[in-house]
C-alpha atoms as a PDB file:
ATOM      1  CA  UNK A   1       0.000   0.000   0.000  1.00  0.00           C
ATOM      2  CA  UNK A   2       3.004   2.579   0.922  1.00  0.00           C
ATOM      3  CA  UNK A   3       4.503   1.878  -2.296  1.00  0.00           C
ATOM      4  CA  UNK A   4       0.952   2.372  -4.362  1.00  0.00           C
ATOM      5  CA  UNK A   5       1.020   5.558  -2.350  1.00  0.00           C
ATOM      6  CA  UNK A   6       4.524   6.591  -3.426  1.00  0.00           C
ATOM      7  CA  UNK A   7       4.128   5.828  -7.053  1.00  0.00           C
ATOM      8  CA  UNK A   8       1.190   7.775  -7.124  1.00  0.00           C
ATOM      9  CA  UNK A   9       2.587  11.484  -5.412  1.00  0.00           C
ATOM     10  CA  UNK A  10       5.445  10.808  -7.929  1.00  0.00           C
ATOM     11  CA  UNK A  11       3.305  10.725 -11.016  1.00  0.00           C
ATOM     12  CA  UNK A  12       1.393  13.526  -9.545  1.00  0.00           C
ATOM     13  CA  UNK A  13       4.503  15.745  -9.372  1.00  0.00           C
ATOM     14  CA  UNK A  14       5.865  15.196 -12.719  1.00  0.00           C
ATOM     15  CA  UNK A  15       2.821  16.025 -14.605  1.00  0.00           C
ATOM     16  CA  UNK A  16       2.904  19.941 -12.601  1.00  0.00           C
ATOM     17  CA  UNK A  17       5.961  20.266 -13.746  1.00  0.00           C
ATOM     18  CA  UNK A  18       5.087  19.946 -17.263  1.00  0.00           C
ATOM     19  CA  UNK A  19       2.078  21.594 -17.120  1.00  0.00           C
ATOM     20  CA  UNK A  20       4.631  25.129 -15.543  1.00  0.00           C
ATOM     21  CA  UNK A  21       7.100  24.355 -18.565  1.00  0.00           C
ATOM     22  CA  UNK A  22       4.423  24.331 -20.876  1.00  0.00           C
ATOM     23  CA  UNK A  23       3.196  27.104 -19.603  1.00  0.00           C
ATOM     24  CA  UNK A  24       6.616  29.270 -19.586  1.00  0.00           C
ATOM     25  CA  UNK A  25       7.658  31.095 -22.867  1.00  0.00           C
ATOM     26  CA  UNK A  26      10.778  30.202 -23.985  1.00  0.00           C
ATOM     27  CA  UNK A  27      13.487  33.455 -23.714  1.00  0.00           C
ATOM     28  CA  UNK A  28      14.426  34.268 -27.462  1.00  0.00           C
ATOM     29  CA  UNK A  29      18.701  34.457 -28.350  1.00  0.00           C
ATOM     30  CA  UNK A  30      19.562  38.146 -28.880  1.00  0.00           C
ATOM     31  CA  UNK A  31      20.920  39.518 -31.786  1.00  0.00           C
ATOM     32  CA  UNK A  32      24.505  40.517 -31.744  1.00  0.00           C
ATOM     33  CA  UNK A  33      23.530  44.189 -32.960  1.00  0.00           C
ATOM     34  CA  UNK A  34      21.589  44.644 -29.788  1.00  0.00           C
ATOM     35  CA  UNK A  35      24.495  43.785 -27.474  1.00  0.00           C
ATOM     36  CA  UNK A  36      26.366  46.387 -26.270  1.00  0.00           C
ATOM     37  CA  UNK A  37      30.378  45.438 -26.326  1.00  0.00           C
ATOM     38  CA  UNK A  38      31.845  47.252 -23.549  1.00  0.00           C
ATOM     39  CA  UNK A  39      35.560  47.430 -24.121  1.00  0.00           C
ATOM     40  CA  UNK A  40      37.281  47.096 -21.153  1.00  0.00           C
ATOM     41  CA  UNK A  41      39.336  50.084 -19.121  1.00  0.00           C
ATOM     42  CA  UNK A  42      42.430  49.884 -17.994  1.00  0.00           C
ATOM     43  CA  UNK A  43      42.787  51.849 -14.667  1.00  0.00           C
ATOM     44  CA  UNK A  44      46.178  52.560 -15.101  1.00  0.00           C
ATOM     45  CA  UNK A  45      46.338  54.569 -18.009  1.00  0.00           C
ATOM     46  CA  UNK A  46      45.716  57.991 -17.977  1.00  0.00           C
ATOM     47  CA  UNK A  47      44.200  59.724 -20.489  1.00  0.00           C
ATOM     48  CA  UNK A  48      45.976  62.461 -21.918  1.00  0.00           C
ATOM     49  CA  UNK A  49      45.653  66.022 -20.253  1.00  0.00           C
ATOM     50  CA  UNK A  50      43.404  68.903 -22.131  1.00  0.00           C
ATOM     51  CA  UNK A  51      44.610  72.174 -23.065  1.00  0.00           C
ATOM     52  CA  UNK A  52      43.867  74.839 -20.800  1.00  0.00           C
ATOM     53  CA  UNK A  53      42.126  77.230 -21.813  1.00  0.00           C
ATOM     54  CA  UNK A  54      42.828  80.536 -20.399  1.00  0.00           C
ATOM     55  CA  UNK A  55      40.878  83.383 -20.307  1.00  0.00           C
ATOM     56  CA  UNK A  56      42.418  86.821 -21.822  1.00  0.00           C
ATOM     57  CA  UNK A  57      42.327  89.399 -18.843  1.00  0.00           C
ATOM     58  CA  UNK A  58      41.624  93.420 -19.524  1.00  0.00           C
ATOM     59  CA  UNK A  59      45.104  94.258 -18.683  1.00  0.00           C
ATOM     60  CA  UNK A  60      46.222  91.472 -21.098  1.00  0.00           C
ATOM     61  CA  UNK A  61      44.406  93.160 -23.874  1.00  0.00           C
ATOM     62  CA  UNK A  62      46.165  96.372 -23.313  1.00  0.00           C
ATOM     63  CA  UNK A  63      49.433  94.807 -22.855  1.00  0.00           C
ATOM     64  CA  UNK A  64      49.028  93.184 -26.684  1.00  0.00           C
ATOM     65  CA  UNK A  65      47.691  96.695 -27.883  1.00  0.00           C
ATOM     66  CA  UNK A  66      50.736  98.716 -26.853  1.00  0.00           C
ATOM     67  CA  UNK A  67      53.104  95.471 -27.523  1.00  0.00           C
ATOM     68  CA  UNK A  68      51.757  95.896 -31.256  1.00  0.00           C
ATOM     69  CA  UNK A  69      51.909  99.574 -31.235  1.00  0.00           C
ATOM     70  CA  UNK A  70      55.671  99.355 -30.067  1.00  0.00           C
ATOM     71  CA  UNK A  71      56.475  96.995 -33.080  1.00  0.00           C
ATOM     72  CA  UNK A  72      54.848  98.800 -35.686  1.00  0.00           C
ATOM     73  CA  UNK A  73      56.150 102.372 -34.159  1.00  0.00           C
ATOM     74  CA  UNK A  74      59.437 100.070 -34.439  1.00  0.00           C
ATOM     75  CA  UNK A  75      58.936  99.213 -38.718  1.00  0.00           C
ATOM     76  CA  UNK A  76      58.379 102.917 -39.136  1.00  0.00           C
ATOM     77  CA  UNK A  77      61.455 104.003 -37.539  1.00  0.00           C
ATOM     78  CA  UNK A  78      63.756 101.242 -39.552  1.00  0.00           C
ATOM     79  CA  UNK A  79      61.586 102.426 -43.432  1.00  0.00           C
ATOM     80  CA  UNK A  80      62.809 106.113 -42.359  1.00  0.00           C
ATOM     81  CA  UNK A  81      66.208 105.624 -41.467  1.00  0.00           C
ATOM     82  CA  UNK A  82      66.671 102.915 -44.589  1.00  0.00           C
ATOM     83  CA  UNK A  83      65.116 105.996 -46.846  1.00  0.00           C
ATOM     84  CA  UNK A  84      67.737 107.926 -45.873  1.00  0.00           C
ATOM     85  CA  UNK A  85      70.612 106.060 -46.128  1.00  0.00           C
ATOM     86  CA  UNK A  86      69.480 105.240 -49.409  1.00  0.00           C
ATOM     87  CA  UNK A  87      68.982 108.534 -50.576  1.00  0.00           C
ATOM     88  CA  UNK A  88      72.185 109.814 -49.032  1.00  0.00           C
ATOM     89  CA  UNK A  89      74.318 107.259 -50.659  1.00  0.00           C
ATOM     90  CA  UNK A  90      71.852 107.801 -54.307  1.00  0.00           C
ATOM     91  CA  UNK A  91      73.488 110.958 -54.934  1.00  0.00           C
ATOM     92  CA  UNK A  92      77.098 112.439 -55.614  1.00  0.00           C
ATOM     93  CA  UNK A  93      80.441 111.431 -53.282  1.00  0.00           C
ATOM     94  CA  UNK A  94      83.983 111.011 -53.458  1.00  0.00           C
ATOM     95  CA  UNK A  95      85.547 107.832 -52.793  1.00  0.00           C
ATOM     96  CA  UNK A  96      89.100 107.894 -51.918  1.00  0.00           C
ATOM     97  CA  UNK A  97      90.979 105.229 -53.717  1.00  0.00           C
ATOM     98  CA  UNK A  98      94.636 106.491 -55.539  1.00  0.00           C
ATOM     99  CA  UNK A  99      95.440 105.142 -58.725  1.00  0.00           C
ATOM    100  CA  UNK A 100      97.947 103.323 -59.812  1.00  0.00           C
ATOM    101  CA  UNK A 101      99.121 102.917 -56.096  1.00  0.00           C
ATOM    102  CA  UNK A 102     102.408 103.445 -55.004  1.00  0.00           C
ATOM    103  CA  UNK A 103     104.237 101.537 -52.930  1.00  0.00           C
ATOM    104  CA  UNK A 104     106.856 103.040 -50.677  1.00  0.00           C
ATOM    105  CA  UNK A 105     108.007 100.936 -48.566  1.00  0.00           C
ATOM    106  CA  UNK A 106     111.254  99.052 -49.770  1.00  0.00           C
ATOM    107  CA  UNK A 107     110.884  95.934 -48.021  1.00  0.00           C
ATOM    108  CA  UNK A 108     107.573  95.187 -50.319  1.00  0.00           C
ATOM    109  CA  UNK A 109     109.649  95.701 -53.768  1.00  0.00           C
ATOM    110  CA  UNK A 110     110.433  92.404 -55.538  1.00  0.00           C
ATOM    111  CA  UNK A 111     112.748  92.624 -58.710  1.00  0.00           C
ATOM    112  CA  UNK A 112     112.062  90.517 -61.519  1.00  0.00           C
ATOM    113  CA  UNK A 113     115.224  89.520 -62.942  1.00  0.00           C
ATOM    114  CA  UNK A 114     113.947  87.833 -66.376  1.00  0.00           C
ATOM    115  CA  UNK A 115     114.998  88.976 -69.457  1.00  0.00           C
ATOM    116  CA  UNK A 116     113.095  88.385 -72.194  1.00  0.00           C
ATOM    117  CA  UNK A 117     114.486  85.573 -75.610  1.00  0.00           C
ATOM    118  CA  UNK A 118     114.912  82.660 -72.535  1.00  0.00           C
ATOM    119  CA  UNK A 119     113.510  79.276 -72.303  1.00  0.00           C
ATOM    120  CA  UNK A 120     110.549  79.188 -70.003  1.00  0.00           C
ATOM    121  CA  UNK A 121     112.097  76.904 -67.660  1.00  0.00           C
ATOM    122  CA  UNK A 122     114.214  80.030 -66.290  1.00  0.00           C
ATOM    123  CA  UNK A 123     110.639  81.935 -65.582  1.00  0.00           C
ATOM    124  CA  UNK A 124     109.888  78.825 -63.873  1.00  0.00           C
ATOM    125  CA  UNK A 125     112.435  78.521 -61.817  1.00  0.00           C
ATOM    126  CA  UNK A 126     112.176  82.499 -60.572  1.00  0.00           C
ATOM    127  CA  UNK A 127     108.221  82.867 -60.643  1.00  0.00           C
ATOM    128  CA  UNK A 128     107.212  78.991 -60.290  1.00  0.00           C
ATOM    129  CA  UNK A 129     105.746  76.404 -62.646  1.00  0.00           C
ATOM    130  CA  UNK A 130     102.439  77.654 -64.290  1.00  0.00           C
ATOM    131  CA  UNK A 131     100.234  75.943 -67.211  1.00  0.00           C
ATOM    132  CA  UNK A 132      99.601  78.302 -70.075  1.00  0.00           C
ATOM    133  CA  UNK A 133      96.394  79.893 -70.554  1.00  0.00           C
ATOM    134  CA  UNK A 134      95.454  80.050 -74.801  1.00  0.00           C
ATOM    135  CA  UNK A 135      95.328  83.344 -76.202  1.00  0.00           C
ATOM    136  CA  UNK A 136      92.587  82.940 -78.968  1.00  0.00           C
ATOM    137  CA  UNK A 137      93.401  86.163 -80.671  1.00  0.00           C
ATOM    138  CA  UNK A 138      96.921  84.943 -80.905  1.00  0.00           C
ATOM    139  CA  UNK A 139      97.164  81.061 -81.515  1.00  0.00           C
ATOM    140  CA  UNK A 140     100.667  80.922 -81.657  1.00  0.00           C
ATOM    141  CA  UNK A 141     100.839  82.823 -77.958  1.00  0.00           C
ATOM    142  CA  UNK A 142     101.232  80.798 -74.831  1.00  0.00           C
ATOM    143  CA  UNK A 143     100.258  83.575 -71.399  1.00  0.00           C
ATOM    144  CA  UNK A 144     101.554  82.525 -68.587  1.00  0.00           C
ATOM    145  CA  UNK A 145      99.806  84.607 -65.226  1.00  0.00           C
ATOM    146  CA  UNK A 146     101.374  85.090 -62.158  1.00  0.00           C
ATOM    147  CA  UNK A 147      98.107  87.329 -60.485  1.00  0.00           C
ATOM    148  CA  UNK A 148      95.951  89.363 -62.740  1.00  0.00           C
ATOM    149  CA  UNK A 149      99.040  91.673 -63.057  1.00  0.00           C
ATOM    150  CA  UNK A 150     101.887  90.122 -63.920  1.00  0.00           C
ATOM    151  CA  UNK A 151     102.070  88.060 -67.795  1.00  0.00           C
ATOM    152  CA  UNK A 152     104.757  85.822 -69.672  1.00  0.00           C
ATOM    153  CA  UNK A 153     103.934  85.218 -73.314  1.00  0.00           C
ATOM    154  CA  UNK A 154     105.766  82.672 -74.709  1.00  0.00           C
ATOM    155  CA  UNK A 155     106.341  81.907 -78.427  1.00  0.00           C
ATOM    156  CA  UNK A 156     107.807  78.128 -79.277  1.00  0.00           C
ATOM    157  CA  UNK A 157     108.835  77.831 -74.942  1.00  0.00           C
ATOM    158  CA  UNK A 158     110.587  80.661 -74.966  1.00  0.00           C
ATOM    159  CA  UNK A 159     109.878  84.245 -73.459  1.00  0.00           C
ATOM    160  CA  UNK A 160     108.742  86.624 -75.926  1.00  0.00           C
ATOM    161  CA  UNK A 161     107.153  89.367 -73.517  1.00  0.00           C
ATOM    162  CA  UNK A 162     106.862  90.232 -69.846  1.00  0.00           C
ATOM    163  CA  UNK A 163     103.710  92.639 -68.872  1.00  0.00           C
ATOM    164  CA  UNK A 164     103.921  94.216 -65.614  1.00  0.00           C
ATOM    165  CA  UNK A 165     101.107  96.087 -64.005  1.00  0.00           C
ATOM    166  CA  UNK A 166     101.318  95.190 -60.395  1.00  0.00           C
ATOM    167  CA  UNK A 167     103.044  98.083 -57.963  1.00  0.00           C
ATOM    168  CA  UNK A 168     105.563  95.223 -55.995  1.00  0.00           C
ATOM    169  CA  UNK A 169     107.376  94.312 -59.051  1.00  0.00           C
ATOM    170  CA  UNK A 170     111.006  96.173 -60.310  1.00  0.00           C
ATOM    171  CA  UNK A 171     112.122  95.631 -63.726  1.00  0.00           C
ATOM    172  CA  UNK A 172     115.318  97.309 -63.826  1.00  0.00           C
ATOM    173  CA  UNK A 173     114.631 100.349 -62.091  1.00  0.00           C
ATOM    174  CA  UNK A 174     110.949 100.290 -63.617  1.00  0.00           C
ATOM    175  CA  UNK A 175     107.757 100.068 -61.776  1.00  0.00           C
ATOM    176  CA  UNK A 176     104.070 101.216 -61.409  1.00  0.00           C
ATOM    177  CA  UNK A 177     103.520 104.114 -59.567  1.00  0.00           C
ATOM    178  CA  UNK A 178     106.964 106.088 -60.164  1.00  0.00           C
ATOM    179  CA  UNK A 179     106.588 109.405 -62.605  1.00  0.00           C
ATOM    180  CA  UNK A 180     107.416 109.572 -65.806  1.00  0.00           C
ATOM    181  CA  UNK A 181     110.615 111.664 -64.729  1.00  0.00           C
ATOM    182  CA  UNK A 182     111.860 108.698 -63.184  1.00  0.00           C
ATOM    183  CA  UNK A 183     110.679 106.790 -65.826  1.00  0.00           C
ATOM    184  CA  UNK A 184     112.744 108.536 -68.518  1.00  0.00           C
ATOM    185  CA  UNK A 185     115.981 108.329 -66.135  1.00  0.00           C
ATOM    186  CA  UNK A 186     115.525 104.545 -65.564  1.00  0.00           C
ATOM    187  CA  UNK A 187     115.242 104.107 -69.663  1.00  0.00           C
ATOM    188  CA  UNK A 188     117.877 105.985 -70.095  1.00  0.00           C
ATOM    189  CA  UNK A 189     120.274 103.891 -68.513  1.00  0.00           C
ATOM    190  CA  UNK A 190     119.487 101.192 -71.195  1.00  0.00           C
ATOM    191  CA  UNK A 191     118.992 103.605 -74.510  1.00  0.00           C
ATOM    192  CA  UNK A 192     117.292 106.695 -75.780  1.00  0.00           C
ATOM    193  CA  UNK A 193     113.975 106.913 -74.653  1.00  0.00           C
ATOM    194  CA  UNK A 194     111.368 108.381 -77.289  1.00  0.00           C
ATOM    195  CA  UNK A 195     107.316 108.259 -78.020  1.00  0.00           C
ATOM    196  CA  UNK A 196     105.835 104.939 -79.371  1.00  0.00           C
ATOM    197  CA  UNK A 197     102.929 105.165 -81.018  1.00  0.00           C
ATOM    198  CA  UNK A 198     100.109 108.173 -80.986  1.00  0.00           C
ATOM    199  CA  UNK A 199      98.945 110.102 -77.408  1.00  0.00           C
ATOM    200  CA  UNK A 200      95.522 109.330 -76.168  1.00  0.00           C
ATOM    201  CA  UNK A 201      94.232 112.889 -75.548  1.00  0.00           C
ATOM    202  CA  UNK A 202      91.157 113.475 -73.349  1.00  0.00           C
ATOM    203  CA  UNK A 203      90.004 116.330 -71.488  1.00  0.00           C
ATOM    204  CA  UNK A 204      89.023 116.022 -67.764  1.00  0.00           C
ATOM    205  CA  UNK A 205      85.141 117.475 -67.754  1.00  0.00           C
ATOM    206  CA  UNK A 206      83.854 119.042 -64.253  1.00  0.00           C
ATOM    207  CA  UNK A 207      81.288 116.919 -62.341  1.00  0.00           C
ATOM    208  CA  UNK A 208      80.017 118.005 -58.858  1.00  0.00           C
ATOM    209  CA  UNK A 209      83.276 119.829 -57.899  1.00  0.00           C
ATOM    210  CA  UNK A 210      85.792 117.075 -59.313  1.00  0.00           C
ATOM    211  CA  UNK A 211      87.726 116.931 -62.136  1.00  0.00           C
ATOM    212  CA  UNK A 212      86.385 113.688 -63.885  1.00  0.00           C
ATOM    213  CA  UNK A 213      86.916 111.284 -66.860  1.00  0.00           C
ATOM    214  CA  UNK A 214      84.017 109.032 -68.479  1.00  0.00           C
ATOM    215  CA  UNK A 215      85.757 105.886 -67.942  1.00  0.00           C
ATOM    216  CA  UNK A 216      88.766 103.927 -67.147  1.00  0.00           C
ATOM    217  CA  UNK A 217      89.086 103.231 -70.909  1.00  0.00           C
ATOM    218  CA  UNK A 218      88.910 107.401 -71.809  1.00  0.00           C
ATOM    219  CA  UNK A 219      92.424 108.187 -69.824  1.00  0.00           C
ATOM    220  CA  UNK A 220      94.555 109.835 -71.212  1.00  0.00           C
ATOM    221  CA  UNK A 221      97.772 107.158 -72.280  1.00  0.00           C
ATOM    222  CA  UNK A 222     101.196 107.957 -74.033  1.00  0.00           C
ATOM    223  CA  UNK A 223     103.562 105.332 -74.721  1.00  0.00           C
ATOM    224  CA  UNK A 224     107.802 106.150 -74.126  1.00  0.00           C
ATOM    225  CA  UNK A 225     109.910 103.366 -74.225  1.00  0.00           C
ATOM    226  CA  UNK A 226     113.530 102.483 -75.684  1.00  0.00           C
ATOM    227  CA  UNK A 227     115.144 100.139 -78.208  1.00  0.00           C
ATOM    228  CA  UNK A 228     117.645  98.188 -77.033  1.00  0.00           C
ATOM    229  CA  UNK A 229     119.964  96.300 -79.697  1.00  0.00           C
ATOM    230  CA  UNK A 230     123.023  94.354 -79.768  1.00  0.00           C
ATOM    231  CA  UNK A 231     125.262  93.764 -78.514  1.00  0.00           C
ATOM    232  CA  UNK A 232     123.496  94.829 -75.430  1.00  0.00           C
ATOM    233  CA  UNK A 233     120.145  92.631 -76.130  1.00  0.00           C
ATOM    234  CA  UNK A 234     117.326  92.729 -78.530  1.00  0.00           C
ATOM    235  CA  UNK A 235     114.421  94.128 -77.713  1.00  0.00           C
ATOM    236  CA  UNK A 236     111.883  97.001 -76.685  1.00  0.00           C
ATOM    237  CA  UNK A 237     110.656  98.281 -73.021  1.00  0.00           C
ATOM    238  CA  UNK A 238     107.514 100.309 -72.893  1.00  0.00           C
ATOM    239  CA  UNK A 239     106.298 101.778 -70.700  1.00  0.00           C
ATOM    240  CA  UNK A 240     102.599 103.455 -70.185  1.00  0.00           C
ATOM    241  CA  UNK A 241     102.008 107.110 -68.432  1.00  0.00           C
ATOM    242  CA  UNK A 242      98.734 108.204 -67.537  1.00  0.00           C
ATOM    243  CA  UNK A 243      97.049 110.200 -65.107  1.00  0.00           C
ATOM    244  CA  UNK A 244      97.531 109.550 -61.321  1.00  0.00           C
ATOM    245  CA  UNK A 245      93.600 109.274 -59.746  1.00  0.00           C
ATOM    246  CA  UNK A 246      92.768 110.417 -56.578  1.00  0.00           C
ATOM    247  CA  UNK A 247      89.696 108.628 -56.085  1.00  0.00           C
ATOM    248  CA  UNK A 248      86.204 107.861 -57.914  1.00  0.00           C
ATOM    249  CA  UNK A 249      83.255 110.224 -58.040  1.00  0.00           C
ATOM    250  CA  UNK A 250      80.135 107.647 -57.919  1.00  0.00           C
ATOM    251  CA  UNK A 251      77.107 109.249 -58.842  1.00  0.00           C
ATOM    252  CA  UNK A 252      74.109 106.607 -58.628  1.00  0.00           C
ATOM    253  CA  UNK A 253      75.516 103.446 -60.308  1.00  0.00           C
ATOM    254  CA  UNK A 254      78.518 105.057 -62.118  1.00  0.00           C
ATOM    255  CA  UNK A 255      81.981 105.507 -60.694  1.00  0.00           C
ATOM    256  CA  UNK A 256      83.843 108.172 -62.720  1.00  0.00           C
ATOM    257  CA  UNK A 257      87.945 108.435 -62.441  1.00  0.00           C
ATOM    258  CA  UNK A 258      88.843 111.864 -60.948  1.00  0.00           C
ATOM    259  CA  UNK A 259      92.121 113.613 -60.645  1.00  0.00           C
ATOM    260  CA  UNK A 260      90.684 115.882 -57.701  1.00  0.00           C
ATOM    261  CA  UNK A 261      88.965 118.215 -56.063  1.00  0.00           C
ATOM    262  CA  UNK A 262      88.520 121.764 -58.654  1.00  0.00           C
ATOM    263  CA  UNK A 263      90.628 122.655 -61.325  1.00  0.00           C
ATOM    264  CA  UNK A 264      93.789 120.000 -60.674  1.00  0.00           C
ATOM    265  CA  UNK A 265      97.314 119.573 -62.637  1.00  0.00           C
ATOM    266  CA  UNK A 266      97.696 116.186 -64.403  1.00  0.00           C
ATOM    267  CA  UNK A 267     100.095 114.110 -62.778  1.00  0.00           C
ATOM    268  CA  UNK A 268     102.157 111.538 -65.439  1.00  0.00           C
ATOM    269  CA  UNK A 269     102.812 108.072 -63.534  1.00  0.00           C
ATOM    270  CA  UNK A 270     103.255 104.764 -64.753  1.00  0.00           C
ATOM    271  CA  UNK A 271     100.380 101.986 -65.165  1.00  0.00           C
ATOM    272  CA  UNK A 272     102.254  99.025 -67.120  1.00  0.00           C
ATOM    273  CA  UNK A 273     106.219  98.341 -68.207  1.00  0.00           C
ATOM    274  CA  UNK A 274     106.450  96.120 -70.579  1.00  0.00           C
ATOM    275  CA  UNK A 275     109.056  94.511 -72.466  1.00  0.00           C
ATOM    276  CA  UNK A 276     109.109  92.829 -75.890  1.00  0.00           C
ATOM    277  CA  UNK A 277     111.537  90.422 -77.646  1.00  0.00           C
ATOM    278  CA  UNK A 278     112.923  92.038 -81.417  1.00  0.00           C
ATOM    279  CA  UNK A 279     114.132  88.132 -82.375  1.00  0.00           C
ATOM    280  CA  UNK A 280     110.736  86.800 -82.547  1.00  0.00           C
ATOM    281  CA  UNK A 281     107.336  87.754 -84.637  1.00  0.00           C
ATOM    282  CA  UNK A 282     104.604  88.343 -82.360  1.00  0.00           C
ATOM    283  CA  UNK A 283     101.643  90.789 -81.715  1.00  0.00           C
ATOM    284  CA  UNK A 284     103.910  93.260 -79.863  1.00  0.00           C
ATOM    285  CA  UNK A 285     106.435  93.723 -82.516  1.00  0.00           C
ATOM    286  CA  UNK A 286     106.626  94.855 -86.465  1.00  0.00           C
ATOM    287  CA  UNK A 287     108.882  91.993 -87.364  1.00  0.00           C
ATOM    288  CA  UNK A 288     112.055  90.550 -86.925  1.00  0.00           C
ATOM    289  CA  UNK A 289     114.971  92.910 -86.123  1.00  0.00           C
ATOM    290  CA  UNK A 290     117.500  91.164 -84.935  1.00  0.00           C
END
């Protein structure tokens, strides 16, 4: 009988159950779009600090305004002062500068012992080893510089003439700078001096005071020289007077050569000495003399 009993609260009990299940919707799977993922924080990082924003004061305001003010009252003062130094330098001064220069102290004179008809290898051996530099008007010419003033041309590797126009260099008693009186008294220790060629004759004009010439290229240039044949040698010295400068009148972008201040004596110096081999046919020379 206890069992029947047993079996029957047991039945009893299973079919409730079933009857609550059935009864019970059954929860629906949610879609992944209406899950939320929530990364996940990591309390030990900090996140990055945001500018600070500071409000201008009154007194800033005016500090900027005069700051500004200051720098523009600045500008003006630079624009005036540049104006003027531009149009104080536009117009008419004297610059200093003498021309040719002469150089006095004795310890800065160099002769040049060279004579002219020698092998190059002598030059070489005095002035150092140079390559030559083509001539294209001449192609028979080999220029040899030592500076921008001082030239060898060579004909066949050997010295046909020597151009001097630096100060530092003495050619027998002949350099640029010294008068033409002592010109004519050094020459005449190795002939009769005498004119080559025809003067250049130009007139000094008056510009702002100063007596002026156009150009470099407008001075006034005479030629004396001597001829010196054998037994003694064979060849010719030259040498070119012109006006000695004073300085340059620049006016705007032109720089004029000027003798001096007013009405002003030429003074006859010499720019270049130059001397020319006889025993070789060249640009220099008329021919073959001896």
């Amino acid at each position: 009988m206890n069992i029947m009993r047993e079996l029957a609260r047991s039945s009893q009990s299973i079919g409730r159950q079933d009857l609550a299940s059935k009864a019970m919707p059954t929860p629906r799977p949610r879609s992944s779009k209406s899950i939320k993922r929530i990364r996940p924080t990591n309390p030990w990082v900090t996140p990055p600090p945001k500018k600070p924003y500071i409000e201008e004061t009154p007194l800033g305001k005016i500090t900027d305004r005069l700051l500004q003010r200051r720098l523009l009252s600045a500008a003006a003062v630079l624009i005036v002062v540049f104006g003027a130094i531009v149009i104080a330098t536009s117009g008419q001064h004297f610059v200093k500068q003498e021309h040719p220069h002469l150089v006095t102290d004795q310890s800065l004179l160099r002769p040049l012992a060279i004579p002219v008809n020698v092998r190059m290898e002598t030059v070489f051996s005095v002035l150092g080893t140079q390559a030559p530099r083509a001539v294209p008007s001449q192609p028979r010419l080999q220029r040899y510089s030592y500076g921008t003033d001082l030239e060898v041309d060579a004909i066949n590797g050997r010295v046909y003439a020597i151009s001097i126009r630096v100060a530092s260099r003495v050619w027998r008693g002949l350099r640029v700078g010294i008068s033409e009186a002592n010109a004519r008294g050094a020459l005449a220790l190795l002939g009769a001096p005498r004119q080559f060629g025809s003067p250049v004759t130009t007139q000094p004009r008056d510009l702002g005071g100063y007596s002026v010439y156009r150009s470099m290229d407008e001075l006034p240039r005479k030629t004396i020289g001597v001829e010196v044949r054998p037994p003694n040698g064979c060849y010719d010295v030259l040498v070119d007077v012109q006006p000695k400068l004073t300085g340059f009148l620049v006016d705007g972008d032109r720089r004029y050569p000027a003798l001096g201040e007013g009405n002003v004596a030429v003074e006859w110096v010499v720019t270049q000495v130059r001397i020319v081999s006889q025993s070789m046919r060249g640009p220099f020379s008329q021919g073959v003399a001896c």
